[in-house]
Structure formats: C-alpha cells, structure tokens
N, C-alpha and C. Protein backbone atom coordinates (compact mmCIF):
# COMPACT_ATOMS: atom_id res chain seq x y z
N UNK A 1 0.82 -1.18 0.00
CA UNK A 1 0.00 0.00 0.00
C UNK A 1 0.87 1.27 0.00
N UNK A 2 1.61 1.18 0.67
CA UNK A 2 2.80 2.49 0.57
C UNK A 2 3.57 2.61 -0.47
N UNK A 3 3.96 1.60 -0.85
CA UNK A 3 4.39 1.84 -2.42
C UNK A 3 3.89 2.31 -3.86
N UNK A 4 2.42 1.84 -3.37
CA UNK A 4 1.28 2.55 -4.44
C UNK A 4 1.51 4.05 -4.45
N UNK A 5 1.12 4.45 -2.64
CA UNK A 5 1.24 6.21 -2.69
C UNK A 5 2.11 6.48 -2.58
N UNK A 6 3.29 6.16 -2.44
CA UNK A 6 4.41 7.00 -3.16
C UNK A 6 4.54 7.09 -4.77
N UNK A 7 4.19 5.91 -5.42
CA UNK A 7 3.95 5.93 -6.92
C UNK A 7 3.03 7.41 -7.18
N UNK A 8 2.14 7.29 -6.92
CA UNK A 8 1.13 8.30 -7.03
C UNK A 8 1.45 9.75 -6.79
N UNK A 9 2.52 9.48 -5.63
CA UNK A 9 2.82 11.25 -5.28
C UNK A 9 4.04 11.25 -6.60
N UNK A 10 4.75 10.55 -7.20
CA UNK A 10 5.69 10.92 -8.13
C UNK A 10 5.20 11.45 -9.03
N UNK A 11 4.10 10.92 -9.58
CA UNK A 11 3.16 11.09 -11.13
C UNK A 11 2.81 12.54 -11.07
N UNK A 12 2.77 12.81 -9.99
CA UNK A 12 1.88 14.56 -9.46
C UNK A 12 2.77 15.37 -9.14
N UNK A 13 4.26 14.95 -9.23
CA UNK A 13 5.31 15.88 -8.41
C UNK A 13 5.97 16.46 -9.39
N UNK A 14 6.83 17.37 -9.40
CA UNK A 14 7.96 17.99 -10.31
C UNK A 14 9.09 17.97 -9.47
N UNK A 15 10.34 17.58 -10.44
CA UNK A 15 11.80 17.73 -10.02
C UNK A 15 12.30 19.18 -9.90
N UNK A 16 13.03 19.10 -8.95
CA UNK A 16 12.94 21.06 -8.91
C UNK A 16 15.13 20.81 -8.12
N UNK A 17 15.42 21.70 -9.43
CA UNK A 17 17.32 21.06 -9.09
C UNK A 17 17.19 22.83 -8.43
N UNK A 18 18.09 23.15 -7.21
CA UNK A 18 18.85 24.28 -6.59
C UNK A 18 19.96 23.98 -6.34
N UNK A 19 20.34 25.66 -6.35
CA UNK A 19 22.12 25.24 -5.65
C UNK A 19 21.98 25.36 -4.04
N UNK A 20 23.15 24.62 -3.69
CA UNK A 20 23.46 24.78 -2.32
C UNK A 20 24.84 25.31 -2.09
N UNK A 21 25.14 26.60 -1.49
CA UNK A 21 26.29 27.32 -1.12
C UNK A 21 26.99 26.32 0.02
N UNK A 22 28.47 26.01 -0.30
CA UNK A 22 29.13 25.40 0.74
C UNK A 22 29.22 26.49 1.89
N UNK A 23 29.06 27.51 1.81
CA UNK A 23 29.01 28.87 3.05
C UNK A 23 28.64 29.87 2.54
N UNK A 24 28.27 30.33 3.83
CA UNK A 24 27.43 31.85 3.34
C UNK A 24 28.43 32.75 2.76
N UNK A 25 30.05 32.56 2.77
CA UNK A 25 31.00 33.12 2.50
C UNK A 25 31.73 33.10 1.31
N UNK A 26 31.30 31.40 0.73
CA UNK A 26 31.67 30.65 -0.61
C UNK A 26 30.54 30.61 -1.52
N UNK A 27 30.36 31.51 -2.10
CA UNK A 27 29.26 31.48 -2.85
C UNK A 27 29.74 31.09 -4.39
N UNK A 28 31.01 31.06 -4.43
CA UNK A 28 30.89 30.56 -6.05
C UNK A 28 30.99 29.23 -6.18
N UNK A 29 30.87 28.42 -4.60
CA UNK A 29 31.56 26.80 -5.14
C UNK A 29 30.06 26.55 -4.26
N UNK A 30 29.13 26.06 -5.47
CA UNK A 30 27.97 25.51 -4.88
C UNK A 30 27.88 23.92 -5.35
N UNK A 31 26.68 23.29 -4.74
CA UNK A 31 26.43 21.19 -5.03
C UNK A 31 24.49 21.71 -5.28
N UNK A 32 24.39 21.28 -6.41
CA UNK A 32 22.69 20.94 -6.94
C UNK A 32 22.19 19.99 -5.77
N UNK A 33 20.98 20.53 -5.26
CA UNK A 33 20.26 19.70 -4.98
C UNK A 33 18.90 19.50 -5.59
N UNK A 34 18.35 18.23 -5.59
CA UNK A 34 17.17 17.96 -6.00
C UNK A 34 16.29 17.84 -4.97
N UNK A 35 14.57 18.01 -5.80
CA UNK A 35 13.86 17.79 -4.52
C UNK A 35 12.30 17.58 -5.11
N UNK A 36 11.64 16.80 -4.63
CA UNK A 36 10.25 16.74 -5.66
C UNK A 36 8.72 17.27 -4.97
N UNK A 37 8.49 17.85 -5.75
CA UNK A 37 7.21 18.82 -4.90
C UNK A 37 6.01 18.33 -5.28
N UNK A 38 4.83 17.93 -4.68
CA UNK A 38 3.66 17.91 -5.04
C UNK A 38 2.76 18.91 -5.82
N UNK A 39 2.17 18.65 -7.06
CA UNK A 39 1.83 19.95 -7.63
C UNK A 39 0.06 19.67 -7.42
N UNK A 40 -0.29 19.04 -6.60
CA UNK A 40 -1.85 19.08 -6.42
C UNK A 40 -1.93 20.18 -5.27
N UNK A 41 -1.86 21.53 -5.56
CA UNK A 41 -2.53 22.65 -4.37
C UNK A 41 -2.08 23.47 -5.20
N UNK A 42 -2.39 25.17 -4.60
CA UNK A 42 -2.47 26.49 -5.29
C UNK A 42 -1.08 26.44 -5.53
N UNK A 43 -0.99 27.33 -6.39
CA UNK A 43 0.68 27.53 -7.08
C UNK A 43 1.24 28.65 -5.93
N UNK A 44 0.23 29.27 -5.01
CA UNK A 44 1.11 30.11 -3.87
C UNK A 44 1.10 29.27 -2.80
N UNK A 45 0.89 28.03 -2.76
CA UNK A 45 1.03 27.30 -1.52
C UNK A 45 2.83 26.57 -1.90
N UNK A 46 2.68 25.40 -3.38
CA UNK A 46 3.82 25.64 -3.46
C UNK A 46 4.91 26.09 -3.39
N UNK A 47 5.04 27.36 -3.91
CA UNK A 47 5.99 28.61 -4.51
C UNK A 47 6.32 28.64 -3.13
N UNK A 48 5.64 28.79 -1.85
CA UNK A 48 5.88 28.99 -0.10
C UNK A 48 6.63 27.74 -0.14
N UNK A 49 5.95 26.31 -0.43
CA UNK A 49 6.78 24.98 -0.06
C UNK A 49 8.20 25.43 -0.29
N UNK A 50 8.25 25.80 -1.59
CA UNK A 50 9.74 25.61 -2.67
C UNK A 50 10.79 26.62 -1.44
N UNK A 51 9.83 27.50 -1.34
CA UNK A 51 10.55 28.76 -0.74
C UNK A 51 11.19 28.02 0.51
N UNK A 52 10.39 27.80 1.37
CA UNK A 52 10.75 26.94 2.90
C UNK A 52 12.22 26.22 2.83
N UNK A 53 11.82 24.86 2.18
CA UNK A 53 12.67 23.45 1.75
C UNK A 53 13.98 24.08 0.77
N UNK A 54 13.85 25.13 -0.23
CA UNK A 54 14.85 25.65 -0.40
C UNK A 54 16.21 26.26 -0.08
N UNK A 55 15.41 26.79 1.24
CA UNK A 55 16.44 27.96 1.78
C UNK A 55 16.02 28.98 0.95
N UNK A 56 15.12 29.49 0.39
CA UNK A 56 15.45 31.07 -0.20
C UNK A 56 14.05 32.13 0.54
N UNK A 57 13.76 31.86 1.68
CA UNK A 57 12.88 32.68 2.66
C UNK A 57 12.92 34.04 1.87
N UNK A 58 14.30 34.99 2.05
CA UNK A 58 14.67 35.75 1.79
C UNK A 58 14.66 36.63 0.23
N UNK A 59 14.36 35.83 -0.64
CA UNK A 59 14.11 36.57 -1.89
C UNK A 59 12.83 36.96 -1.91
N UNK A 60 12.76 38.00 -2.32
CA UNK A 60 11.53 38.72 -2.92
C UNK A 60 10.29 37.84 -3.87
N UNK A 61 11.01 37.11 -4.67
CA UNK A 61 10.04 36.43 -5.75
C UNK A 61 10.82 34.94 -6.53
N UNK A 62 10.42 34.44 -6.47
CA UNK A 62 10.72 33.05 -6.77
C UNK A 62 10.04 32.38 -8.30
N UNK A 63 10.70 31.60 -8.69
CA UNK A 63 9.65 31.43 -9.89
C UNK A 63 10.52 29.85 -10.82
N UNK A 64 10.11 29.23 -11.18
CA UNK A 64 10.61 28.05 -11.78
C UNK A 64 10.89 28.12 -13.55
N UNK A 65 11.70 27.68 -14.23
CA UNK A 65 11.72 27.54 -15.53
C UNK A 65 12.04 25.85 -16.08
N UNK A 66 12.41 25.50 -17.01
CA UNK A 66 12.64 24.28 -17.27
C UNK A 66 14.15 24.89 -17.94
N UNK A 67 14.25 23.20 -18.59
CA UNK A 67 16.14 23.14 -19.51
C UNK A 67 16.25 23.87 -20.07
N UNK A 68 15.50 24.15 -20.90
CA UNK A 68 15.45 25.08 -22.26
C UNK A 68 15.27 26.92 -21.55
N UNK A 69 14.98 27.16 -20.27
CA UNK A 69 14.85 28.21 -20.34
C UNK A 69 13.94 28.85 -19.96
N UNK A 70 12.58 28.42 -20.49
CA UNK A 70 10.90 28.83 -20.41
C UNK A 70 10.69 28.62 -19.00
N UNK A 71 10.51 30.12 -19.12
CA UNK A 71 9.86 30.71 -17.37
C UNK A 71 8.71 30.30 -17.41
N UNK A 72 8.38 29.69 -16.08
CA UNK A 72 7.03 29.24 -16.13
C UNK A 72 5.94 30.26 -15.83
N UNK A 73 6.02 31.41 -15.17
CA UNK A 73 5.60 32.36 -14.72
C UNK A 73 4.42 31.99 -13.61
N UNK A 74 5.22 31.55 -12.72
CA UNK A 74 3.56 31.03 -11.92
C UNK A 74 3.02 32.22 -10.86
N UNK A 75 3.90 33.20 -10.67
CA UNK A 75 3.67 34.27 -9.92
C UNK A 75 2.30 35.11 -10.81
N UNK A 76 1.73 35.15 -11.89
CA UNK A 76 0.86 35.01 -12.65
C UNK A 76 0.03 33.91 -12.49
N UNK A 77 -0.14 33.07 -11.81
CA UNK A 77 -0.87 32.35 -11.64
C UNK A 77 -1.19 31.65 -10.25
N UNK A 78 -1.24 32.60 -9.25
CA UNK A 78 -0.92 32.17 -7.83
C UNK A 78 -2.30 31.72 -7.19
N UNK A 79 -3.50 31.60 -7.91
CA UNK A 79 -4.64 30.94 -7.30
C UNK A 79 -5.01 29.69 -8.18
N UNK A 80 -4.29 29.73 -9.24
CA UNK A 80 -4.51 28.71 -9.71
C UNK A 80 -3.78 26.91 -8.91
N UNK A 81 -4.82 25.98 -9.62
CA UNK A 81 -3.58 24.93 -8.94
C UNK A 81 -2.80 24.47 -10.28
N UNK A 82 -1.24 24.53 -9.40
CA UNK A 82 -0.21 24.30 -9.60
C UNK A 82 0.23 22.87 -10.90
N UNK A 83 -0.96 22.17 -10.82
CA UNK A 83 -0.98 21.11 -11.76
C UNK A 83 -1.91 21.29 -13.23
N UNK A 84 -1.90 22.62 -12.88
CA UNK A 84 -2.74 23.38 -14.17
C UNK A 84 -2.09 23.94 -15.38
N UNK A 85 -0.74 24.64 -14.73
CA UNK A 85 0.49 25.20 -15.16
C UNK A 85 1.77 24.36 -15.28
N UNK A 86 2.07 23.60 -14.75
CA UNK A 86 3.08 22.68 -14.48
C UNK A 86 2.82 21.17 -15.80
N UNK A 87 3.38 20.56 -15.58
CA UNK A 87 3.20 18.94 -15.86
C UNK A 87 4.52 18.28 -15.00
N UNK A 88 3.26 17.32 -14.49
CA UNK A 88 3.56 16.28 -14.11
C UNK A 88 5.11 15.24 -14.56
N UNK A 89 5.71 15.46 -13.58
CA UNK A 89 7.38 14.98 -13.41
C UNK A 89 8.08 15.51 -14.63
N UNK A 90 8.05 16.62 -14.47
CA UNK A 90 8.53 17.91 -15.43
C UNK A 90 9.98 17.85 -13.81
N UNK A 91 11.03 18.61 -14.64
CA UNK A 91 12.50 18.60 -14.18
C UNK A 91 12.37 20.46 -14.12
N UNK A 92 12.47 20.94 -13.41
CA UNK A 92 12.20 22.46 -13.55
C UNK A 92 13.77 23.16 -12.35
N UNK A 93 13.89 24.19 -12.47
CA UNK A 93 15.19 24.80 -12.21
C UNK A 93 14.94 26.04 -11.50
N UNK A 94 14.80 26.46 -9.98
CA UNK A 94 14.95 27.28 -8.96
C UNK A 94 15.06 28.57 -9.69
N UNK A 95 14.51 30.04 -10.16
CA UNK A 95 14.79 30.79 -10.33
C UNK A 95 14.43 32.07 -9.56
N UNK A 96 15.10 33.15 -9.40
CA UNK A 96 14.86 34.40 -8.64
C UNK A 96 14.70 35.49 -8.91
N UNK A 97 13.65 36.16 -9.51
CA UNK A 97 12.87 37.09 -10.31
C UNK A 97 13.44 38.64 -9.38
N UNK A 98 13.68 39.49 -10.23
CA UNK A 98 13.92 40.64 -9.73
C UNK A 98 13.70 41.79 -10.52
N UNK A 99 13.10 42.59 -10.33
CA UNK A 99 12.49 43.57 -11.24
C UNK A 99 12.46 44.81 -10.01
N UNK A 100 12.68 45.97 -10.99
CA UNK A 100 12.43 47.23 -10.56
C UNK A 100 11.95 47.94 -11.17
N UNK A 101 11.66 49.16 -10.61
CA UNK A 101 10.36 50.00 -11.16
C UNK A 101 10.31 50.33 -12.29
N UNK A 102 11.76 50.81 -12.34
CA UNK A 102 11.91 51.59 -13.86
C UNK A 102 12.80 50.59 -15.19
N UNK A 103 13.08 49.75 -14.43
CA UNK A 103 13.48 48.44 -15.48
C UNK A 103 12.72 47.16 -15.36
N UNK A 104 12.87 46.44 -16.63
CA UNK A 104 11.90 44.64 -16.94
C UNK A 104 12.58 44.05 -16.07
N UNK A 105 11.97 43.07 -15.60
CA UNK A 105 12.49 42.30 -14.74
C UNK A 105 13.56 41.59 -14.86
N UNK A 106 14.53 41.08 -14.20
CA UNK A 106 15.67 39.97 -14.33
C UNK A 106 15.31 38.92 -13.59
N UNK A 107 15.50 37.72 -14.48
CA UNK A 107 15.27 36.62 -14.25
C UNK A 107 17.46 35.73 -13.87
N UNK A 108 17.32 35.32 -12.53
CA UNK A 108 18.43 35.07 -11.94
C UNK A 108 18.26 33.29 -11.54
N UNK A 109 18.88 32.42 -12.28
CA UNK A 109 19.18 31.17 -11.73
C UNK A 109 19.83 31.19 -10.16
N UNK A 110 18.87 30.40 -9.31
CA UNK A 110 19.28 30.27 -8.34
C UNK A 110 20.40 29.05 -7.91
C-alpha cells in the first residue's frame, strides 16, 4: 500500500534542481540539490513549499523555468492549482525574479 502512494505522489510531483552554497561566504563553489514537490494545491502554496525546503525565505520572488529556459511564470498564476500550469514529473530549475520600477524584470538562476 505504501508503495502505491508513493507511486502516485511521483506522477503529481515535479523535479525542482537548486544550488546549495558550501558557506554563506563561498558562494561561487555551490552542489545541486534535488527535490520533488507535489503539484496538487495552489501555485502560492507551493511557490511557499519551494521557498521553505529551499532555503530562499529571503528573496523577494521566486519562480521556476525548465532546460530550455521557459519561465514558467507562476507568480501570474498564484490561485490557480499548480498542476494546471506545471506537468507532471517535469524537471524544472529554482529561479529568482527581480524587477524594478523603472526596469523589466531579471530573471536570476538560483
């Protein structure tokens, strides 16, 4: 029976790769971590999960893309659920949105 629902939570989850800083001091020598998120709830319940389990409390705006690049833009879509916008065991990549008033936003691999 437990092996079923873990099957089940994979089918619904996305791979989500971040870096991890060896110190708050060494920031250019980071290790990828992986981590798989459930995408059955609102895309702002997630985006909070990602935020938590990440380590990135601290950024302003958060946001996922895939290999190729394509921002997913889910901050545009924060009442929606998350399995609306997403697909299912999609490999997606930590990103950190930053925009100011008078300039387009920058999009920053985390």
């Amino acid at each position: 029976m437990k092996a079923n629902k873990e099957n089940k939570l994979k089918k619904s989850a996305v791979g989500l790769s971040f870096p991890i800083p060896h110190s708050p001091k060494d920031t250019q020598k980071t290790d990828h971590e992986q981590a798989l998120f459930n995408i059955q709830c609102q895309t702002v319940l997630l985006l909070d999960c990602i935020k938590h389990n990440c380590h990135c409390e601290n950024e302003e705006e958060i946001d996922l893309a895939d290999k190729s690049g394509q921002v997913k833009n889910l901050s545009q879509n924060k009442r929606r659920y998350a399995s609306e916008v997403l697909n299912e065991r999609e490999e997606l990549i930590l990103i950190s949105v930053s925009s100011e008033s008078l300039s387009p936003a920058q999009v920053i691999p985390q």
